[in-house]
Protein backbone atom coordinates (compact mmCIF):
# COMPACT_ATOMS: atom_id res chain seq x y z
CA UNK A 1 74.64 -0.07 25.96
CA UNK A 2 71.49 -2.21 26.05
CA UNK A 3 71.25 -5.23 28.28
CA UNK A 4 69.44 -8.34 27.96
CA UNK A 5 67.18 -7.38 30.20
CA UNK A 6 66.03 -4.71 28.62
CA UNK A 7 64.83 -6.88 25.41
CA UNK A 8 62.76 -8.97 27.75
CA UNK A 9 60.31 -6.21 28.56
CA UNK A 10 59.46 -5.39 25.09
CA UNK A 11 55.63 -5.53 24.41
CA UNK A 12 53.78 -8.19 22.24
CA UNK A 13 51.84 -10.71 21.97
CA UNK A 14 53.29 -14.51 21.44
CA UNK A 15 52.31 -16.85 19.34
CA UNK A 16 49.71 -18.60 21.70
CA UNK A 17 47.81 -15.66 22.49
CA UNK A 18 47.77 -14.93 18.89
CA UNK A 19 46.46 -18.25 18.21
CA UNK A 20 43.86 -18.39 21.00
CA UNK A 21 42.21 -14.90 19.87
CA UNK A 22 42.08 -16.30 16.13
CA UNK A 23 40.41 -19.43 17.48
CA UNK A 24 37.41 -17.28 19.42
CA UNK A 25 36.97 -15.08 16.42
CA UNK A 26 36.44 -17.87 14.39
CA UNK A 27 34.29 -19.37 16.55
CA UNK A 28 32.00 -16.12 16.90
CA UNK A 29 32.30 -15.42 12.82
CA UNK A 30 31.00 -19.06 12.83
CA UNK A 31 27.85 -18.49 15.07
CA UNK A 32 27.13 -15.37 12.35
CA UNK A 33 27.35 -17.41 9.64
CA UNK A 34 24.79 -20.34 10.87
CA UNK A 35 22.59 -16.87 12.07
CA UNK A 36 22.74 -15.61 8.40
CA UNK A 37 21.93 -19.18 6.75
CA UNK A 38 18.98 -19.40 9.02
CA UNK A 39 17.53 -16.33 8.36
CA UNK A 40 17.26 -16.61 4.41
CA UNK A 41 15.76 -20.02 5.05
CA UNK A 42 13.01 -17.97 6.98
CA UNK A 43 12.86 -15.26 4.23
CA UNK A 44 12.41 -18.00 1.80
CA UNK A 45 9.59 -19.86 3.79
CA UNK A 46 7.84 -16.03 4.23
CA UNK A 47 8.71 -15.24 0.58
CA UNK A 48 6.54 -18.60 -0.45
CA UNK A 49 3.57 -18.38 2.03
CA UNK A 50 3.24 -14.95 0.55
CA UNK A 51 3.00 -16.00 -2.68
CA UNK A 52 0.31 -19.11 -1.82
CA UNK A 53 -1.71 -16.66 0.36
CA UNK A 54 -1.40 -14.64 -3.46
CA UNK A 55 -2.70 -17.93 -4.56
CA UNK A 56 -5.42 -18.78 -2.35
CA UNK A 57 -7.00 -14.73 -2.28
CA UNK A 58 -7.18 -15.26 -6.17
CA UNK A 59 -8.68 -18.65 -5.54
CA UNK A 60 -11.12 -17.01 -3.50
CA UNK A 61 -12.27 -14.00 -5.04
CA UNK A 62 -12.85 -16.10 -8.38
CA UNK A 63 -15.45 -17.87 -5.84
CA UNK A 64 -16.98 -14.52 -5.05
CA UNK A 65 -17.37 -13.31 -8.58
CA UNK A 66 -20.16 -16.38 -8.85
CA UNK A 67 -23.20 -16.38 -8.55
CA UNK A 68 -24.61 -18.03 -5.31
CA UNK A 69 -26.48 -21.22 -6.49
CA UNK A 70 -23.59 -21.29 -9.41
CA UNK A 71 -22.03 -25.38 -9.58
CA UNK A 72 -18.20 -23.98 -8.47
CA UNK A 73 -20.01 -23.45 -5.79
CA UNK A 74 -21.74 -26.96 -5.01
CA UNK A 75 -20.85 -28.83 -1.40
CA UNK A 76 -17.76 -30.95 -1.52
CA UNK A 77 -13.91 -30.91 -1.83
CA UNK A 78 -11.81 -30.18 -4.93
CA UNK A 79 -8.46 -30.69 -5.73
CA UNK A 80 -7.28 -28.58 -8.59
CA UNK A 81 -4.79 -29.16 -11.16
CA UNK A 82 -1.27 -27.74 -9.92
CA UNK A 83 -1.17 -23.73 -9.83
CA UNK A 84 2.27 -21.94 -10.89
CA UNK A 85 3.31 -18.49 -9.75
CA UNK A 86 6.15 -16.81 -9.48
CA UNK A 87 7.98 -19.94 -11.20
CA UNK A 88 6.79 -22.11 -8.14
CA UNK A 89 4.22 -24.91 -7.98
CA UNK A 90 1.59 -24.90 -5.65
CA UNK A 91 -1.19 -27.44 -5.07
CA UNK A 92 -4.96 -25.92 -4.64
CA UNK A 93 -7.63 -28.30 -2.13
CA UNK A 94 -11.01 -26.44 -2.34
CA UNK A 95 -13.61 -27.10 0.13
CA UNK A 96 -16.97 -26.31 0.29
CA UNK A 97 -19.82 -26.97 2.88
CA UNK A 98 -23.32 -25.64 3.26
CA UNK A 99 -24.45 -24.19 6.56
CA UNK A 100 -27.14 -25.40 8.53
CA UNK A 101 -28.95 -24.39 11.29
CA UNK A 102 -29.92 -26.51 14.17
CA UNK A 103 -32.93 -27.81 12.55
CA UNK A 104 -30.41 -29.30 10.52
CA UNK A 105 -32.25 -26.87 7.46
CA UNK A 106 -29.96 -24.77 5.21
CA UNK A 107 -28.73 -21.41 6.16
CA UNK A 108 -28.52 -19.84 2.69
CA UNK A 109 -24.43 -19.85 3.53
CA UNK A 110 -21.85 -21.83 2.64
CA UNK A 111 -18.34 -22.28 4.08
CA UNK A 112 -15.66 -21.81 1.62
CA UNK A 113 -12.16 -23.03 2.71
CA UNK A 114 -8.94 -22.86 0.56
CA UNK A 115 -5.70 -24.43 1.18
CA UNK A 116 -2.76 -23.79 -0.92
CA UNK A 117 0.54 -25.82 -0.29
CA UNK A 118 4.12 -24.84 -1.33
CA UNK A 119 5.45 -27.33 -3.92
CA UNK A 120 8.66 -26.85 -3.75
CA UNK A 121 11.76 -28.55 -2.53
CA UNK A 122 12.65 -27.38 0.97
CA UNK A 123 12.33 -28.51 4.70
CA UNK A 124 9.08 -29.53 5.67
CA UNK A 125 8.18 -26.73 7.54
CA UNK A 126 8.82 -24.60 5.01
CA UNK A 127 5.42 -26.31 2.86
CA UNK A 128 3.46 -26.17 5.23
CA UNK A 129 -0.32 -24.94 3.73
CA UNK A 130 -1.88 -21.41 3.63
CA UNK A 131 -5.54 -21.81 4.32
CA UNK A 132 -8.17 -18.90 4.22
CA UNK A 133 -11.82 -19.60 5.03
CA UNK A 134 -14.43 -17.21 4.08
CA UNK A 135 -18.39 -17.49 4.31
CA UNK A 136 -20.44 -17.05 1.68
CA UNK A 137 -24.49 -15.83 1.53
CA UNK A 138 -27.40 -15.78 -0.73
CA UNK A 139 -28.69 -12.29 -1.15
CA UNK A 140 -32.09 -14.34 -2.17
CA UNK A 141 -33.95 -14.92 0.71
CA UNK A 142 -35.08 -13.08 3.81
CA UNK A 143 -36.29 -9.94 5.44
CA UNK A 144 -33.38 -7.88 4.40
CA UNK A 145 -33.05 -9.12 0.34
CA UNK A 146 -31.05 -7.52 -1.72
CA UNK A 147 -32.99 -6.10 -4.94
């Protein structure tokens, strides 16, 4: 014959402890989830400075393919028309300056500096610009001339 007491020692959980553990899973599930949303916003942002560093390398080696004294490659800044790759926009600032030396007389080199900006809608930090600078030199003058 069973007693009452008997009933009362029975294992379990009640409906508060129940309750309480749902309530700290959720709340740990929910830290994952905000970890996961901010990670693909940083795989987008890397996904799209990879593509305008794409951009400005192309940008660049066009420059190199020129000839020295060539008028893409005169002194000044140039915005270019808006560049599309990869389905995205980016905008193109080109900039340009001629070296001198400290007799303020030209060096035969000229500073070439790209920047390429993400287009596209997103957080700000996410279009911020790319920018690659890269000297170029005349092969023309001096001891050591190329022929």
């Amino acid at each position: 014959m069973e007693t009452r007491n008997s009933k009362n020692q029975e294992g379990g959980f009640t409906l508060v402890e129940t309750a309480i553990a749902f309530v700290v899973m959720m709340v740990a599930a929910l830290a994952m989830a905000s970890l996961f949303v901010y990670s693909i916003q940083n795989n987008v942002s890397g996904d799209e400075r990879a593509r305008a560093m794409a951009v400005a390398q192309r940008q660049l080696e066009q420059l190199r393919s020129v000839e020295f004294n060539d008028s893409t490659l005169a002194a000044g800044t140039t915005t270019l028309p808006t560049i599309t790759s990869g389905g995205r926009n980016y905008q193109v600032v080109r900039t340009i300056t001629n070296e001198t030396n400290a007799d303020a007389t030209l060096k035969g080199l000229k500073k070439i500096s790209i920047s390429v900006t993400p287009m596209s809608a997103g957080r700000p930090w996410q279009r911020t610009p790319v920018v690659l600078v890269s000297h170029r030199s005349t092969m023309a003058t001096g001891s050591y001339a190329a022929r």
